[in-house]
C-alpha atoms as a PDB file:
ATOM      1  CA  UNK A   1    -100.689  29.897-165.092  1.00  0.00           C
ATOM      2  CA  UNK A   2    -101.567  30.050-161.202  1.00  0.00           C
ATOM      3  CA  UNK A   3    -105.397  30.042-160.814  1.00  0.00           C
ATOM      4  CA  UNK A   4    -106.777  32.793-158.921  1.00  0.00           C
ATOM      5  CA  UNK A   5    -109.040  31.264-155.694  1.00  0.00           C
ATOM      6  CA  UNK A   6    -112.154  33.268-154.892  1.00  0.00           C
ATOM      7  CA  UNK A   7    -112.057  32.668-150.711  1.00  0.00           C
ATOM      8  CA  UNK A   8    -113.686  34.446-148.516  1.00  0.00           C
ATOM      9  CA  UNK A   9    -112.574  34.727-145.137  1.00  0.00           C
ATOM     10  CA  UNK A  10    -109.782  36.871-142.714  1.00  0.00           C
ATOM     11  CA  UNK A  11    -106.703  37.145-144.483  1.00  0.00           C
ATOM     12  CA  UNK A  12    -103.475  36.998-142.698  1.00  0.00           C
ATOM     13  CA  UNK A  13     -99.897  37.950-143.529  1.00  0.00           C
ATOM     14  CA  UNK A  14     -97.150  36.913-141.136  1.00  0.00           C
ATOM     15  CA  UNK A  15     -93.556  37.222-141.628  1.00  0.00           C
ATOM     16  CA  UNK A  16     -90.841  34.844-140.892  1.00  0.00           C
ATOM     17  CA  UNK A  17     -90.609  34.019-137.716  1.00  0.00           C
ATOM     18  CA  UNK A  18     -93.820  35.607-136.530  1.00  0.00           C
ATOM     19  CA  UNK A  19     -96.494  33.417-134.706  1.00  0.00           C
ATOM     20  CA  UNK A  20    -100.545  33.660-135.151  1.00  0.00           C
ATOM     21  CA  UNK A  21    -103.079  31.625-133.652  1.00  0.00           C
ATOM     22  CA  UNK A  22    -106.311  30.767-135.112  1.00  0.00           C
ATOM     23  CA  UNK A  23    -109.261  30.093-133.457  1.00  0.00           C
ATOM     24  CA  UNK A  24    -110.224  26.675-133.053  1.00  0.00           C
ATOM     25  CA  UNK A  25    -112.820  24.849-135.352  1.00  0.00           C
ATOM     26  CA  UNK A  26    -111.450  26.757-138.257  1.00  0.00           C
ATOM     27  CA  UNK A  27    -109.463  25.849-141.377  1.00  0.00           C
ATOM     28  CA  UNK A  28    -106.478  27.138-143.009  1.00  0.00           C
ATOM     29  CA  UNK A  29    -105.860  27.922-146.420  1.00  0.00           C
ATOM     30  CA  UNK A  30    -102.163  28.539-147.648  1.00  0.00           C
ATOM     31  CA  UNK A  31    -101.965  31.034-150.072  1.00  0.00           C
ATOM     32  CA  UNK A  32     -98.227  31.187-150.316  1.00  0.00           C
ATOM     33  CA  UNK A  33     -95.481  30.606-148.031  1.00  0.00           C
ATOM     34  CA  UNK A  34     -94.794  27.843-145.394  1.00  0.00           C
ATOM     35  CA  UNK A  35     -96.041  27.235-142.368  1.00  0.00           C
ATOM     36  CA  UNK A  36     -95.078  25.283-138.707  1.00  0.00           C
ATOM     37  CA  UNK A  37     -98.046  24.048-136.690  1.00  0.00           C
ATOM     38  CA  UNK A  38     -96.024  24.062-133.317  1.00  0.00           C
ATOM     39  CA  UNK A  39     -97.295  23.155-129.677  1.00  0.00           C
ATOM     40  CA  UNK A  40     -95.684  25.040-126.924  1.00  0.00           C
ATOM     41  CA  UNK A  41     -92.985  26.057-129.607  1.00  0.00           C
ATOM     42  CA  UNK A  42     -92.126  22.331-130.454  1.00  0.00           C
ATOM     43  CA  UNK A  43     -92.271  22.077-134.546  1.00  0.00           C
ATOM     44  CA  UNK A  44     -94.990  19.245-135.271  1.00  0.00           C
ATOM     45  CA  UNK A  45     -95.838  19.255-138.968  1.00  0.00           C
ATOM     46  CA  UNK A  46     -94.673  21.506-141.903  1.00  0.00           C
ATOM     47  CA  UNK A  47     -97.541  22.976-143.990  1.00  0.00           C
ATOM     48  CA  UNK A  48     -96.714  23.883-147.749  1.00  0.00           C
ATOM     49  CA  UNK A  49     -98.025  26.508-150.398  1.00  0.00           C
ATOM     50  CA  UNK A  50    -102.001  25.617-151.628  1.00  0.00           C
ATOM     51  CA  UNK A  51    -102.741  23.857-148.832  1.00  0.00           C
ATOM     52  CA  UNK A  52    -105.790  23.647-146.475  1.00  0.00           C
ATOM     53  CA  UNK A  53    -105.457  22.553-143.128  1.00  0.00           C
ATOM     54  CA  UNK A  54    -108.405  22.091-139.598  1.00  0.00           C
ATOM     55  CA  UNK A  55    -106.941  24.209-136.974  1.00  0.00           C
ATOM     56  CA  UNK A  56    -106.172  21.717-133.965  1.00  0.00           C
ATOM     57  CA  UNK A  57    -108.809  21.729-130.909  1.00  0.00           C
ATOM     58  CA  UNK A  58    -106.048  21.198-128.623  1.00  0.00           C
ATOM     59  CA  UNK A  59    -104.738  24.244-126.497  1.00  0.00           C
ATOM     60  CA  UNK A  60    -101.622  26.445-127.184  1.00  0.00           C
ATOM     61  CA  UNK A  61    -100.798  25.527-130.952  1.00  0.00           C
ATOM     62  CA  UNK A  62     -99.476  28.016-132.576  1.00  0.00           C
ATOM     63  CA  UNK A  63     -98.653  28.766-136.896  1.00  0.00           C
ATOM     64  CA  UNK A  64     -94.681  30.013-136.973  1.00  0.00           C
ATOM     65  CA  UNK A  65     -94.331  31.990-140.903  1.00  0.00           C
ATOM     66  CA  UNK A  66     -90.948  29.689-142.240  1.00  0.00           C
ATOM     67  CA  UNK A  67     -90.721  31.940-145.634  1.00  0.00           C
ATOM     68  CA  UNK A  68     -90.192  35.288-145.874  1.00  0.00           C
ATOM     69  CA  UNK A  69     -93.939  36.262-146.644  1.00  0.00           C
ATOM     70  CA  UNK A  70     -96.666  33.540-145.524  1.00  0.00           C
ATOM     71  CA  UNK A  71    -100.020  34.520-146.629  1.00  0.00           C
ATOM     72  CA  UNK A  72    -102.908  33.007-145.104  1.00  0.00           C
ATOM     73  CA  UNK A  73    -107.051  32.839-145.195  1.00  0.00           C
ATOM     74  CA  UNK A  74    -108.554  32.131-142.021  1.00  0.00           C
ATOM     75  CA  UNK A  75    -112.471  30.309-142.889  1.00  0.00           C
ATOM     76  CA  UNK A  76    -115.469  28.815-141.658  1.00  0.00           C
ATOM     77  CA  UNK A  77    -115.266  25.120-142.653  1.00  0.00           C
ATOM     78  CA  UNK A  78    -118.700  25.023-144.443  1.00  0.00           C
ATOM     79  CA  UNK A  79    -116.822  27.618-146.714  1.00  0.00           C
ATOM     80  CA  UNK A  80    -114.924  24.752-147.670  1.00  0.00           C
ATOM     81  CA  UNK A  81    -117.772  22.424-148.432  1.00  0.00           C
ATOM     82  CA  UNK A  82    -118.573  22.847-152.353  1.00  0.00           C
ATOM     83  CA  UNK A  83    -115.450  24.541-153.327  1.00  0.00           C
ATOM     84  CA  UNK A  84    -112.733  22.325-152.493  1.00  0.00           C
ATOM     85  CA  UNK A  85    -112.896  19.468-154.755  1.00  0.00           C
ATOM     86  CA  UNK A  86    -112.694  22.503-157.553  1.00  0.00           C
ATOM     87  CA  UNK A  87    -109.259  24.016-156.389  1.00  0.00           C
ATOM     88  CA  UNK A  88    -106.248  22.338-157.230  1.00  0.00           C
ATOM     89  CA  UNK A  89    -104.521  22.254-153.679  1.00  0.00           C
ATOM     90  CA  UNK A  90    -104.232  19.692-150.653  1.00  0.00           C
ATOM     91  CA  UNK A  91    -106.693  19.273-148.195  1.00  0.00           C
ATOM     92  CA  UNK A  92    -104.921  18.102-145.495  1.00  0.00           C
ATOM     93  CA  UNK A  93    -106.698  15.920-143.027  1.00  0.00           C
ATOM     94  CA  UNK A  94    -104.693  16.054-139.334  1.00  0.00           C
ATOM     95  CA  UNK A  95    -106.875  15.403-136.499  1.00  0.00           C
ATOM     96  CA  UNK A  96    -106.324  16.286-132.876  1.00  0.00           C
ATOM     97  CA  UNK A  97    -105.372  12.798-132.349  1.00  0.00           C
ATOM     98  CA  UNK A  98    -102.669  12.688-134.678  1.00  0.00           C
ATOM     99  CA  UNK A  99    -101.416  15.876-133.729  1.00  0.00           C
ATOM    100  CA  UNK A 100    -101.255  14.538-130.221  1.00  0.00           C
ATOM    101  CA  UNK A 101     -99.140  11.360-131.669  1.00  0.00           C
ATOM    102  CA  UNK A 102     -96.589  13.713-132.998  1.00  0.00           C
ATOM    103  CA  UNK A 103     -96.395  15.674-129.774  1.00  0.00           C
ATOM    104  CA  UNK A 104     -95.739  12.018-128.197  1.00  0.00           C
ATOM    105  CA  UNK A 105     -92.911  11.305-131.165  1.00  0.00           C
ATOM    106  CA  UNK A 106     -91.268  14.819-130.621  1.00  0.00           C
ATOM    107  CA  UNK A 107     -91.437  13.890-126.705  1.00  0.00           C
ATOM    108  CA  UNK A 108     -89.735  10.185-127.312  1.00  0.00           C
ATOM    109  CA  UNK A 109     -87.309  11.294-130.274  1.00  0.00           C
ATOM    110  CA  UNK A 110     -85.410  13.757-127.739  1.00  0.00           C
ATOM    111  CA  UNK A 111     -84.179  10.651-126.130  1.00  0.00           C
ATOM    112  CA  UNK A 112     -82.320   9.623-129.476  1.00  0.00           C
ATOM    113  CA  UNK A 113     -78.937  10.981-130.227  1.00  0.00           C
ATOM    114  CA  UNK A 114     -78.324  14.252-132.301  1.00  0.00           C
ATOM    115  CA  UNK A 115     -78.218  12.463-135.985  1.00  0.00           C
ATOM    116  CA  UNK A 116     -81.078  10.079-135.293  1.00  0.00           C
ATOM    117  CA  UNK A 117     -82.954  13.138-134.661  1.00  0.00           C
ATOM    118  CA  UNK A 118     -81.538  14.914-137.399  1.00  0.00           C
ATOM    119  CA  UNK A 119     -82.923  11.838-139.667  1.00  0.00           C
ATOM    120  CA  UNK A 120     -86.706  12.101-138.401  1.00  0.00           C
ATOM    121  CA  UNK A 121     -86.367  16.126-138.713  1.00  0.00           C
ATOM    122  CA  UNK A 122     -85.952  15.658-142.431  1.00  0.00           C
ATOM    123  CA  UNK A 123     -87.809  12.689-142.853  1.00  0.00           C
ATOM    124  CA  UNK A 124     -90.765  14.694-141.671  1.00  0.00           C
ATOM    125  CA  UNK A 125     -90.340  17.617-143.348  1.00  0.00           C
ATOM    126  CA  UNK A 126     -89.877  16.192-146.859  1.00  0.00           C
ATOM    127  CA  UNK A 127     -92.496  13.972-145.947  1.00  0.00           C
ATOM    128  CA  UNK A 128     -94.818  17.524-145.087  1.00  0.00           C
ATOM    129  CA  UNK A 129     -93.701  19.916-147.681  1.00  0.00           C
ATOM    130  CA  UNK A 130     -91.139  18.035-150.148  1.00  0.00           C
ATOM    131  CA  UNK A 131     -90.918  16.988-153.495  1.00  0.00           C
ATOM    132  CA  UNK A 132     -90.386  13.667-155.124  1.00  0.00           C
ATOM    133  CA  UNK A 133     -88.414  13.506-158.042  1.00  0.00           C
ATOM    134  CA  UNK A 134     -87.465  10.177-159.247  1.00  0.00           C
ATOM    135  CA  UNK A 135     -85.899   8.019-156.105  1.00  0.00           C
ATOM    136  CA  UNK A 136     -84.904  11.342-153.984  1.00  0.00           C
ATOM    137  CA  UNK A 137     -87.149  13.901-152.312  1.00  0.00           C
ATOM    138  CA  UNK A 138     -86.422  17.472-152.665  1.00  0.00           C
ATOM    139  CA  UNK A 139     -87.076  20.192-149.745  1.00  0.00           C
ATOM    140  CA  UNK A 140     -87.586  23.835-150.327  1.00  0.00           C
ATOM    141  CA  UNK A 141     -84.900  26.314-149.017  1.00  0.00           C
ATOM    142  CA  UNK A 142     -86.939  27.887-146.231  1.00  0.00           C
ATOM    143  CA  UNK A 143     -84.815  27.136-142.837  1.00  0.00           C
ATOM    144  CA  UNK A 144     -81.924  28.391-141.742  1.00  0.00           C
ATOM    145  CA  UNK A 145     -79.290  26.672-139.896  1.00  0.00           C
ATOM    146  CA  UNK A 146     -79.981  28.235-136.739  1.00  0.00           C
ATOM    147  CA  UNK A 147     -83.733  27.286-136.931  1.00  0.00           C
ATOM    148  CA  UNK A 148     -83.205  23.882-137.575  1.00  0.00           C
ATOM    149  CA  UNK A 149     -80.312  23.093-134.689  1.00  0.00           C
ATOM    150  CA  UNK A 150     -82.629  24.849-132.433  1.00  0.00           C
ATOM    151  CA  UNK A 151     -85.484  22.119-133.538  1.00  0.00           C
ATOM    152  CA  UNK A 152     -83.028  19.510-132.886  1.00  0.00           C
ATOM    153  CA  UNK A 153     -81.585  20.908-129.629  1.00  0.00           C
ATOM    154  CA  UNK A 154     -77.624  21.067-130.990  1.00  0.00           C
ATOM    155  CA  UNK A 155     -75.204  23.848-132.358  1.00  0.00           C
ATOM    156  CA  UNK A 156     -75.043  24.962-135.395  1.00  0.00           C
ATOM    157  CA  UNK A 157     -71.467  23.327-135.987  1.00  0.00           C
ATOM    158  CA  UNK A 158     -72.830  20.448-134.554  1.00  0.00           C
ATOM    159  CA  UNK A 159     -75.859  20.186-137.280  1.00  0.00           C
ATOM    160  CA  UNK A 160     -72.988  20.964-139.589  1.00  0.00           C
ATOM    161  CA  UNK A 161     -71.092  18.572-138.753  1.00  0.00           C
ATOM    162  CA  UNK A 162     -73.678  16.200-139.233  1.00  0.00           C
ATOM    163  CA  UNK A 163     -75.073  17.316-142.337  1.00  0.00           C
ATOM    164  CA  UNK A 164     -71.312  16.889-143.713  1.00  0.00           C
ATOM    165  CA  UNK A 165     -71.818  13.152-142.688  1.00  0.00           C
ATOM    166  CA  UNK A 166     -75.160  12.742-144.600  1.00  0.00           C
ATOM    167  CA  UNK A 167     -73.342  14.369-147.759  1.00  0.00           C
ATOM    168  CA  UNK A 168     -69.991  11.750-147.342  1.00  0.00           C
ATOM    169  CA  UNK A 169     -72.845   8.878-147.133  1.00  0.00           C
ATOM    170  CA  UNK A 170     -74.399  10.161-150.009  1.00  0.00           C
ATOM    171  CA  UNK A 171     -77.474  10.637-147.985  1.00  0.00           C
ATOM    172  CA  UNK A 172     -78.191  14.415-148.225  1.00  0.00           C
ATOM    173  CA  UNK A 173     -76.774  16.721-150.762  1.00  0.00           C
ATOM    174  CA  UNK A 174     -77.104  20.621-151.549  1.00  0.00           C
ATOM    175  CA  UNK A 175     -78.373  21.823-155.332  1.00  0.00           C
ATOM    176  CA  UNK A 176     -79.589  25.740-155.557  1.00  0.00           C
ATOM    177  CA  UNK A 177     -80.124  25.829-151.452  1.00  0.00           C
ATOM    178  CA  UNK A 178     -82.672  23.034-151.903  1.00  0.00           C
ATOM    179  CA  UNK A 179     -81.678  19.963-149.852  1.00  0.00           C
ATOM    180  CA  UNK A 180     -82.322  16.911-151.542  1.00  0.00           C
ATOM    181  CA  UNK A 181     -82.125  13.722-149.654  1.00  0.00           C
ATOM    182  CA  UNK A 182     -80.859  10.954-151.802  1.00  0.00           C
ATOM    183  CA  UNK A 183     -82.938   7.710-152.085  1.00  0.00           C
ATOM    184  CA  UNK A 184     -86.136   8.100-150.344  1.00  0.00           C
ATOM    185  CA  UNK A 185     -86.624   5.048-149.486  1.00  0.00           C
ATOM    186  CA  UNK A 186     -83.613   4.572-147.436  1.00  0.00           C
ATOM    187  CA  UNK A 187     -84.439   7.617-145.431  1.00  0.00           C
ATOM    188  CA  UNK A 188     -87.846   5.943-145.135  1.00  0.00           C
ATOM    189  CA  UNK A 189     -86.527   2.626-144.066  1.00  0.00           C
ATOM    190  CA  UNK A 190     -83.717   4.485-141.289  1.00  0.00           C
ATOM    191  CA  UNK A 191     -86.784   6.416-139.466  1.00  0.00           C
ATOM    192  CA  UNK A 192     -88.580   3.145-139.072  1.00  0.00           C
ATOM    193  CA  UNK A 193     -85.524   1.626-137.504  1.00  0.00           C
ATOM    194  CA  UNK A 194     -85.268   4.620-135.166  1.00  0.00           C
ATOM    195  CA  UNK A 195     -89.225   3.580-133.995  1.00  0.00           C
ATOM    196  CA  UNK A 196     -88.826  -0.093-133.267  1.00  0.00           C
END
């Protein structure tokens, strides 16, 4: 049984696809749904369900709804202060400086060819938003296609195409519409080769 979380704050519901800012200095709590934090409309982190996040101090970041409903509580962060270590959610703690590093990564990883980029794309988001189960890491159906060659800057045959590689590697396979990429580790110890 869900627990019901008493917040108090502006509650926002965006639709896939739809953008919202929120002012700086405030936090973010996830109700349902999935979430981008994108800078100039670069993806930098994925954002999952029960999850509160500090809004960024730097200029021009932007939340992008990923699910078909996203439902959101805009707060104060001294709302935050007693209640959090009661609700069972994440708090995640980005920073402006490590939102700046992945601004720098996005910025660097361009260079690298399509699949290198297609291995940090879902190295980061199952690192954001998926689920480990046993040696492999499961991610949520929320993307399309489209979205997701658009993040890497390719076609959408092209991601295919690629995708089709991971699966005859036995890298990346399709269950229910949830990708699950196939020995974490691996994927783990391929996006620190990209970096060196």
């Amino acid at each position: 049984m869900e627990r019901i979380l008493n917040l108090s704050g502006i509650e926002h519901e965006i639709k896939k696809n739809q953008s919202i800012v929120i002012p700086i200095g405030k936090r973010l709590f996830i109700q349902s749904g999935y979430l981008v934090e994108c800078f100039n409309e670069q993806w930098l982190r994925f954002i999952g369900p029960r999850t509160i996040t500090k809004v960024c101090s730097l200029p021009h970041i932007t939340y992008l709804g990923i699910a078909k409903k996203n439902k959101l509580i805009e707060m104060e962060q001294t709302m935050l202060t007693d209640k959090l270590h009661e609700w069972d959610c994440v708090n995640d703690h980005s920073d402006t400086r490590e939102t700046i590093d992945l601004i720098a990564q996005n910025y660097y990883a361009r260079h690298f060819p399509a699949n290198k980029r297609a291995i940090i794309f879902w190295k980061n988001i199952a690192e954001d938003i998926g689920i480990h189960q046993g040696e492999d890491c499961v991610v949520p159906n929320i993307l399309i296609q489209n979205n997701i060659a658009d993040c890497l800057g390719i076609s959408r045959e092209y991601l295919n195409s690629i995708q089709q590689s991971f699966t005859k590697k036995n890298m990346m396979s399709k269950e229910n519409g949830k990708i699950i990429l196939k020995n974490w580790s691996c994927w783990c110890r391929m996006y620190q080769e990209i970096f060196r």
